[in-house]
Protein backbone atom coordinates (compact mmCIF):
# COMPACT_ATOMS: atom_id res chain seq x y z
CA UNK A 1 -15.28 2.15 -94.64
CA UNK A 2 -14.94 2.21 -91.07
CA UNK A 3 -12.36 -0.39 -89.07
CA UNK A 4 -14.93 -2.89 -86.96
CA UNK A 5 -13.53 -3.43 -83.68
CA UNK A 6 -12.92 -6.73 -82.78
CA UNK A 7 -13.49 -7.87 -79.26
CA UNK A 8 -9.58 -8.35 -78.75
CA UNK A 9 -8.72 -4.78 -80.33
CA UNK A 10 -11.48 -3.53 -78.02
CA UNK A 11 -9.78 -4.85 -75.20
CA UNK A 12 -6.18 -3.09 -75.70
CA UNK A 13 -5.20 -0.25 -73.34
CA UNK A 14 -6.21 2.86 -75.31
CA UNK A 15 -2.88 4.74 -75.74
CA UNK A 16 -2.80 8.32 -74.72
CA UNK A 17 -1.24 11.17 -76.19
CA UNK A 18 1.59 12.82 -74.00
CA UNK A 19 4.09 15.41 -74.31
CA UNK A 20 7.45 13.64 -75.94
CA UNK A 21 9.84 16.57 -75.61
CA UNK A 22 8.60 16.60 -71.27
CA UNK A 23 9.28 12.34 -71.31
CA UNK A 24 13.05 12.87 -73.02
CA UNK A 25 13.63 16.12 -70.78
CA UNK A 26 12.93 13.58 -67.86
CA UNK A 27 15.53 11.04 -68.63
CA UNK A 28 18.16 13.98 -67.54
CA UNK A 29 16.65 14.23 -63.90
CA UNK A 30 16.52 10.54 -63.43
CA UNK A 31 20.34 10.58 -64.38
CA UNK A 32 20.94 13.10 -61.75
CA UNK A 33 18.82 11.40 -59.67
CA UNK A 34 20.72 7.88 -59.67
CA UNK A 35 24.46 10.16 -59.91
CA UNK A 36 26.37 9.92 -56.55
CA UNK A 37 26.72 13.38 -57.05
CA UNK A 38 26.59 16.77 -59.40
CA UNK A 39 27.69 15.97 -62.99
CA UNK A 40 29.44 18.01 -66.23
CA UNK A 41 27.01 18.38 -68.98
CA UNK A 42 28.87 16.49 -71.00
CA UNK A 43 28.92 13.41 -68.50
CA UNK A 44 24.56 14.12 -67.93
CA UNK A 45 24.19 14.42 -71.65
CA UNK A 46 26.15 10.87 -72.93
CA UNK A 47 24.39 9.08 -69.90
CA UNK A 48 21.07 10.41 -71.13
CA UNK A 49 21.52 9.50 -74.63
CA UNK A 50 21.71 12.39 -76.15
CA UNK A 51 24.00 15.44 -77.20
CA UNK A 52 24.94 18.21 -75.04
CA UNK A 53 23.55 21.02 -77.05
CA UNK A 54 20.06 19.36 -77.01
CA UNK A 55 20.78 18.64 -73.12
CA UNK A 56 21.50 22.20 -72.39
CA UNK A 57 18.45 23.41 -73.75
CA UNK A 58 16.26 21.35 -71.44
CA UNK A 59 18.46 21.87 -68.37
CA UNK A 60 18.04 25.77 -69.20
CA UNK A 61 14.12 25.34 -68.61
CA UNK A 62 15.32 22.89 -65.83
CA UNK A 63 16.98 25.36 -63.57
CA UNK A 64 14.29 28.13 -64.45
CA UNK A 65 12.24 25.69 -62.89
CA UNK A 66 14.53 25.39 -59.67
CA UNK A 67 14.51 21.54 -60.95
CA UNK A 68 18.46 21.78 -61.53
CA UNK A 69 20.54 24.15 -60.16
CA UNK A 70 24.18 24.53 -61.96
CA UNK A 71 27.52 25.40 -59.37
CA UNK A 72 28.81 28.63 -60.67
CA UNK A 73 32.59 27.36 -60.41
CA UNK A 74 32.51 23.63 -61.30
CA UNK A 75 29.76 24.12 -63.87
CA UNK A 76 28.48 20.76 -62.52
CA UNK A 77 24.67 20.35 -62.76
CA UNK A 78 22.67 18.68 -59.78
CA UNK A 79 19.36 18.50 -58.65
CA UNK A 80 17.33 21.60 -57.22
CA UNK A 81 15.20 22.83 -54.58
CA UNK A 82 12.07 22.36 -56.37
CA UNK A 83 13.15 18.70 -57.05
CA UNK A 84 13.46 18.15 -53.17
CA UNK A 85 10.32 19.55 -52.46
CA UNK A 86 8.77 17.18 -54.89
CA UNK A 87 10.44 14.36 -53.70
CA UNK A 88 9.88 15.21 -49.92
CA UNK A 89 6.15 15.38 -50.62
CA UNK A 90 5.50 11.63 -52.34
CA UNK A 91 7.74 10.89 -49.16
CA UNK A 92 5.20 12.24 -46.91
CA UNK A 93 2.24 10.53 -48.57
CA UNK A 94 3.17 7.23 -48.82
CA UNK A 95 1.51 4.32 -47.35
CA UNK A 96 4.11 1.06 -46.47
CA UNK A 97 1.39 -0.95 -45.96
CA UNK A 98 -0.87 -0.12 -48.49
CA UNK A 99 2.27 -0.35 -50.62
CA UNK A 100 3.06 -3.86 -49.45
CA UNK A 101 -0.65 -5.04 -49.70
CA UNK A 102 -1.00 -4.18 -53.39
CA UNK A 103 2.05 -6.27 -53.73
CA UNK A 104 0.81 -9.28 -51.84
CA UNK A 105 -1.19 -10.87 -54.37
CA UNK A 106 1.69 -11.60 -57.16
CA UNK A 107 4.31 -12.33 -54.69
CA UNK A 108 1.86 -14.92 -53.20
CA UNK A 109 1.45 -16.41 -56.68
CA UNK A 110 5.38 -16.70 -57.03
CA UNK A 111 6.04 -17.87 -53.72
CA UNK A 112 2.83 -20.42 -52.79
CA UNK A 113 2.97 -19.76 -49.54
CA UNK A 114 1.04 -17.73 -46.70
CA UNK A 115 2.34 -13.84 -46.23
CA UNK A 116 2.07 -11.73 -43.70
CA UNK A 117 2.46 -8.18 -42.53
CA UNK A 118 3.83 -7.06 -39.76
CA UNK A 119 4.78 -3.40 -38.03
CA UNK A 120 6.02 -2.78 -34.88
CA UNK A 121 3.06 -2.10 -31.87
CA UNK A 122 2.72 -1.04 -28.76
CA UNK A 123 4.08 -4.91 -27.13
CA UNK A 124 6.01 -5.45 -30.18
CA UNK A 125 5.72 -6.77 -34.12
CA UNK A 126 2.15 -6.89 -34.70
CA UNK A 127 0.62 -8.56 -37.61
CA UNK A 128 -1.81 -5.91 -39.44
CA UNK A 129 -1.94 -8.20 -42.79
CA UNK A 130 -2.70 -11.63 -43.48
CA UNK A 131 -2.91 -13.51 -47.09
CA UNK A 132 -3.57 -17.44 -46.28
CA UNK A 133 -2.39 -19.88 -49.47
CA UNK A 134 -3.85 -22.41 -51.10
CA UNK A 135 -1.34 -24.85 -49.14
CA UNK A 136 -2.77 -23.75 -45.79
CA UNK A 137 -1.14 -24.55 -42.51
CA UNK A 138 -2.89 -24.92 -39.30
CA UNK A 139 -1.70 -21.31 -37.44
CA UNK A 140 -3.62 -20.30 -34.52
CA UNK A 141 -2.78 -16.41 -35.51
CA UNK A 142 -5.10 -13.32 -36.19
CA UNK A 143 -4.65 -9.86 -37.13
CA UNK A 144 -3.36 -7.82 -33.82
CA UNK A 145 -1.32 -10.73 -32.69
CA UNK A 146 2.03 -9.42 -31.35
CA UNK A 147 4.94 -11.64 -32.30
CA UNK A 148 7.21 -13.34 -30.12
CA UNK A 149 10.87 -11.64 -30.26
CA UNK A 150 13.04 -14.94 -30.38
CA UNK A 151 10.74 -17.77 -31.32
CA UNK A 152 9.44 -15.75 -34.90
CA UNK A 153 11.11 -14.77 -37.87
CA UNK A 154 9.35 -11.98 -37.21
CA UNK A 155 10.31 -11.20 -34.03
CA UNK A 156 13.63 -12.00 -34.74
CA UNK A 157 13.91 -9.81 -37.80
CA UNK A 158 12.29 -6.55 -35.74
CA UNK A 159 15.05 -7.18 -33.24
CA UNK A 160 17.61 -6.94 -35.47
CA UNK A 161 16.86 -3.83 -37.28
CA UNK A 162 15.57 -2.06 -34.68
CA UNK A 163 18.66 -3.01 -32.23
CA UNK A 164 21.33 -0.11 -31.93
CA UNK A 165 23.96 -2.25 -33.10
CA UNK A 166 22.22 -2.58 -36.73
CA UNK A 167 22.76 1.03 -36.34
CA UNK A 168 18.67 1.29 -37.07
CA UNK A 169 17.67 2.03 -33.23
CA UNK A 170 18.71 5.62 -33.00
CA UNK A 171 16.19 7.38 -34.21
CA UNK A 172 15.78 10.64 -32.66
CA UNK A 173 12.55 13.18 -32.28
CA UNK A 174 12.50 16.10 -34.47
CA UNK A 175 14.15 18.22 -31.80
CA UNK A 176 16.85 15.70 -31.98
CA UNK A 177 16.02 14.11 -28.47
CA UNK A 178 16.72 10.05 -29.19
CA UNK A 179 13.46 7.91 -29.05
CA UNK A 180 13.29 5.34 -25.98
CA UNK A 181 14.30 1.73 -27.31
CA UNK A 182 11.51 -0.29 -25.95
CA UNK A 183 13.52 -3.35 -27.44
CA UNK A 184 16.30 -4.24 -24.78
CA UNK A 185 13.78 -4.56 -21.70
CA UNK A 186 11.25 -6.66 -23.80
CA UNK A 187 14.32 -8.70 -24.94
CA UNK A 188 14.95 -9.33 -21.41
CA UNK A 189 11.68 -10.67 -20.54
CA UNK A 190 11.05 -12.80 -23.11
CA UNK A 191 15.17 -14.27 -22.39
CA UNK A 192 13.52 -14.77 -18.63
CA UNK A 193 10.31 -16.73 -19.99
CA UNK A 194 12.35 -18.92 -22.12
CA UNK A 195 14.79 -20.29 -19.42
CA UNK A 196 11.80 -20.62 -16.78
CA UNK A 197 10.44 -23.30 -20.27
CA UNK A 198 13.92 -24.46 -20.26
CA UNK A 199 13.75 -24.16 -24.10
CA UNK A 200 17.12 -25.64 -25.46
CA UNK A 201 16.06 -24.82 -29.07
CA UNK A 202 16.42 -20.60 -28.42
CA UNK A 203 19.28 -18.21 -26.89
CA UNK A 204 20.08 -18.66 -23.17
CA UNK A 205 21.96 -15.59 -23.12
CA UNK A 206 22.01 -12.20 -24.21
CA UNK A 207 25.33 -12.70 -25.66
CA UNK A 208 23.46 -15.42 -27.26
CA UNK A 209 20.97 -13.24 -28.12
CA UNK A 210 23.19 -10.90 -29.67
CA UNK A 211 25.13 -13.59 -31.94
CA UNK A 212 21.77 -14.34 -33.11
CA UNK A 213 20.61 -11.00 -34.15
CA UNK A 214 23.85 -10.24 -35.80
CA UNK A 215 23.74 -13.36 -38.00
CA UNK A 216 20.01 -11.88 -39.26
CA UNK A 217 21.59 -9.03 -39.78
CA UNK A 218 24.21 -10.87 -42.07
CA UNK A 219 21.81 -12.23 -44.07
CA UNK A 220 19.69 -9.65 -44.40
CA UNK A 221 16.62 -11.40 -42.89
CA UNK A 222 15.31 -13.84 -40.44
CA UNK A 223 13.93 -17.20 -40.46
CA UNK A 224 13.13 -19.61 -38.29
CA UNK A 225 12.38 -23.86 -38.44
CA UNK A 226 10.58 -26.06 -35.78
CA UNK A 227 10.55 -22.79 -33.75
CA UNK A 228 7.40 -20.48 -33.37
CA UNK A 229 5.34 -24.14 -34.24
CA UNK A 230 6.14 -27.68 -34.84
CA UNK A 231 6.61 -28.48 -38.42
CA UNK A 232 6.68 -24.55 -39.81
CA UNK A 233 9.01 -22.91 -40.87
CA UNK A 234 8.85 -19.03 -41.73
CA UNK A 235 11.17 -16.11 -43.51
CA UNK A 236 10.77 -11.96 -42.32
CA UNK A 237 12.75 -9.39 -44.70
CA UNK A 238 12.57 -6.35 -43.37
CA UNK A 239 11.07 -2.64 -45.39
CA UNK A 240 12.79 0.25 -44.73
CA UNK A 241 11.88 4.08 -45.15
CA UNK A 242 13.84 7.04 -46.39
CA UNK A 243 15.37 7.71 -43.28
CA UNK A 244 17.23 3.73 -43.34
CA UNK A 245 14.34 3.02 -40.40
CA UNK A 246 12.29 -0.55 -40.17
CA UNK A 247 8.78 0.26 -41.43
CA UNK A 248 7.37 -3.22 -41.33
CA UNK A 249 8.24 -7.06 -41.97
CA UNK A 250 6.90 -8.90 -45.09
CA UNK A 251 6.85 -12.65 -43.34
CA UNK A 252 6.35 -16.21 -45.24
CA UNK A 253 5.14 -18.92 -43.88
CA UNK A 254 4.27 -22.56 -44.13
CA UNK A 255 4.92 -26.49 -43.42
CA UNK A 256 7.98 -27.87 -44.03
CA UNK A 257 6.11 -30.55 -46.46
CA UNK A 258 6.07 -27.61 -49.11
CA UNK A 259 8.15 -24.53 -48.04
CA UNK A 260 11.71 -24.68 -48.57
CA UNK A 261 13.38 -23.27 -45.73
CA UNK A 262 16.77 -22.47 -47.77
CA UNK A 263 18.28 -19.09 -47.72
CA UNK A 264 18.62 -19.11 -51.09
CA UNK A 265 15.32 -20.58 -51.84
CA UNK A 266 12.12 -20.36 -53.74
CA UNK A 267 10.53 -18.80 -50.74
CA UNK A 268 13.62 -16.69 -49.47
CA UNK A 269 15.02 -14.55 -52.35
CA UNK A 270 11.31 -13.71 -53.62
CA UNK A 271 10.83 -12.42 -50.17
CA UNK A 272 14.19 -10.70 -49.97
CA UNK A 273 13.73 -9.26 -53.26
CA UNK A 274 10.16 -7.64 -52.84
CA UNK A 275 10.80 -6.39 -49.51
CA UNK A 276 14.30 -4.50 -50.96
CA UNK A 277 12.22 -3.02 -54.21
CA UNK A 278 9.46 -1.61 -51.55
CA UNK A 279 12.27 -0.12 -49.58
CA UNK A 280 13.62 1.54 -52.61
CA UNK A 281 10.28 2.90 -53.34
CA UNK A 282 9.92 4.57 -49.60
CA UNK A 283 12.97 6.44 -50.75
CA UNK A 284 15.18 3.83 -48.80
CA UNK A 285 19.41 3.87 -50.46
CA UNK A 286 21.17 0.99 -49.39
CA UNK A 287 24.54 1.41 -47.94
């Protein structure tokens, strides 16, 4: 007699038949992968769970494949050319902010609060990415809207990872010619607008400028209270590439009736923690 399908059977995820020996195989080049460096069969093997003869086999195929490549005098196994390649091209086609978009959605149901993206213009951060909450605050900002550099946790967090002394502004052109660091001179400006304001609540100095940026760079992101607006407070953690270089800014937002501006808040480690797990997927390896 044949099984009727019930409307919740119908709705399980069909499962698909795959290739077990190729899944197991894997498990030895994500141990290589996460290794500091090359490793003795015996040491791949036990991490892998499972025994070096059965190892061996695979990482025979491995190497035929240019996947692995074994050191003739150590006898250590690493990863191989073929490996790099494949690795260098999910590099070059992904998307940070189609990345961080598709991740907007849950973190916004964790948090509560407005998000934001943001990536660095031609005037500076530029927001490219906005989710409003259900706890809506009253922000006079739209899409293309370049940041202020000391007034916004977002401007604040750009100028800290993009400064040379987070050792993040050097990037250089591919015939190793640095790129200009439009940050310093824009810096300057905005310094020069504040004390013609005579705002008391932002650096006077560049030295104060500098103690400010280091402390975001000690906590690994920026925030700001009472600052950009009256009443808001917001939190940027930066995303970083392969290369260790500031891609964009995942930013929260929202009143200070409902946001809680601690670092180790509701609102701050969800941030922090989302923005480090998109790094890692860009291929980014913290220090």
């Amino acid at each position: 007699m044949k099984e009727r399908k019930t409307p919740a059977s119908r709705a399980l995820p069909v499962q698909r038949a795959g290739i077990q020996s190729v899944e197991v195989g894997f498990g030895l080049l994500q141990v290589l992968a996460a290794s500091a460096g090359p490793l003795m069969l015996r040491d791949l093997a036990a991490t892998a769970g499972m025994s070096a003869a059965k190892a061996h086999r695979y990482l025979v195929s491995f190497q035929r494949l240019q996947l692995v490549t074994q050191d003739a005098g150590s006898t250590r196994y690493d990863l191989g050319p073929a490996a790099l390649k494949l690795g260098l091209a999910s590099l070059s086609r992904l998307d940070s902010v189609k990345l961080a978009r598709e991740r907007m959605a849950p973190l916004m149901e964790q948090i509560g609060q407005t998000l934001a993206l943001a990536v660095w213009g031609n005037q500076g951060p530029t927001i490219v990415h906005w989710e409003e909450s259900s706890q809506a605050i009253t922000v006079n900002l739209r899409l293309g809207d370049v940041m202020p550099l000391l007034t916004s946790a977002t401007g604040l967090c750009f100028s800290a990872f993009m400064a040379p002394a987070s050792g993040r502004g050097d990037k250089t052109r591919k015939d190793n010619r640095p790129l200009h660091n439009p940050l310093p001179p824009l810096l300057k400006e905005e310094l020069a607008r504040m004390q013609k304001l005579a705002r008391k609540d932002v650096p006077k100095t560049m030295a104060e400028v500098s103690a400010v940026l280091e402390e975001v760079r000690r906590r690994g992101m920026a925030r700001v209270v009472d600052t950009l607006l009256p009443g808001v407070a917001g939190f940027c953690a930066p995303v970083f590439d392969s290369d260790g270089h500031l891609v964009l800014g995942m930013v929260a937002l929202g009143s200070l009736s409902s946001f809680d501006p601690a670092w180790d808040g509701a609102v701050a480690k969800p941030l922090a923690l989302a923005a480090r797990q998109l790094s890692s997927d860009l291929g980014y390896a913290a220090a």
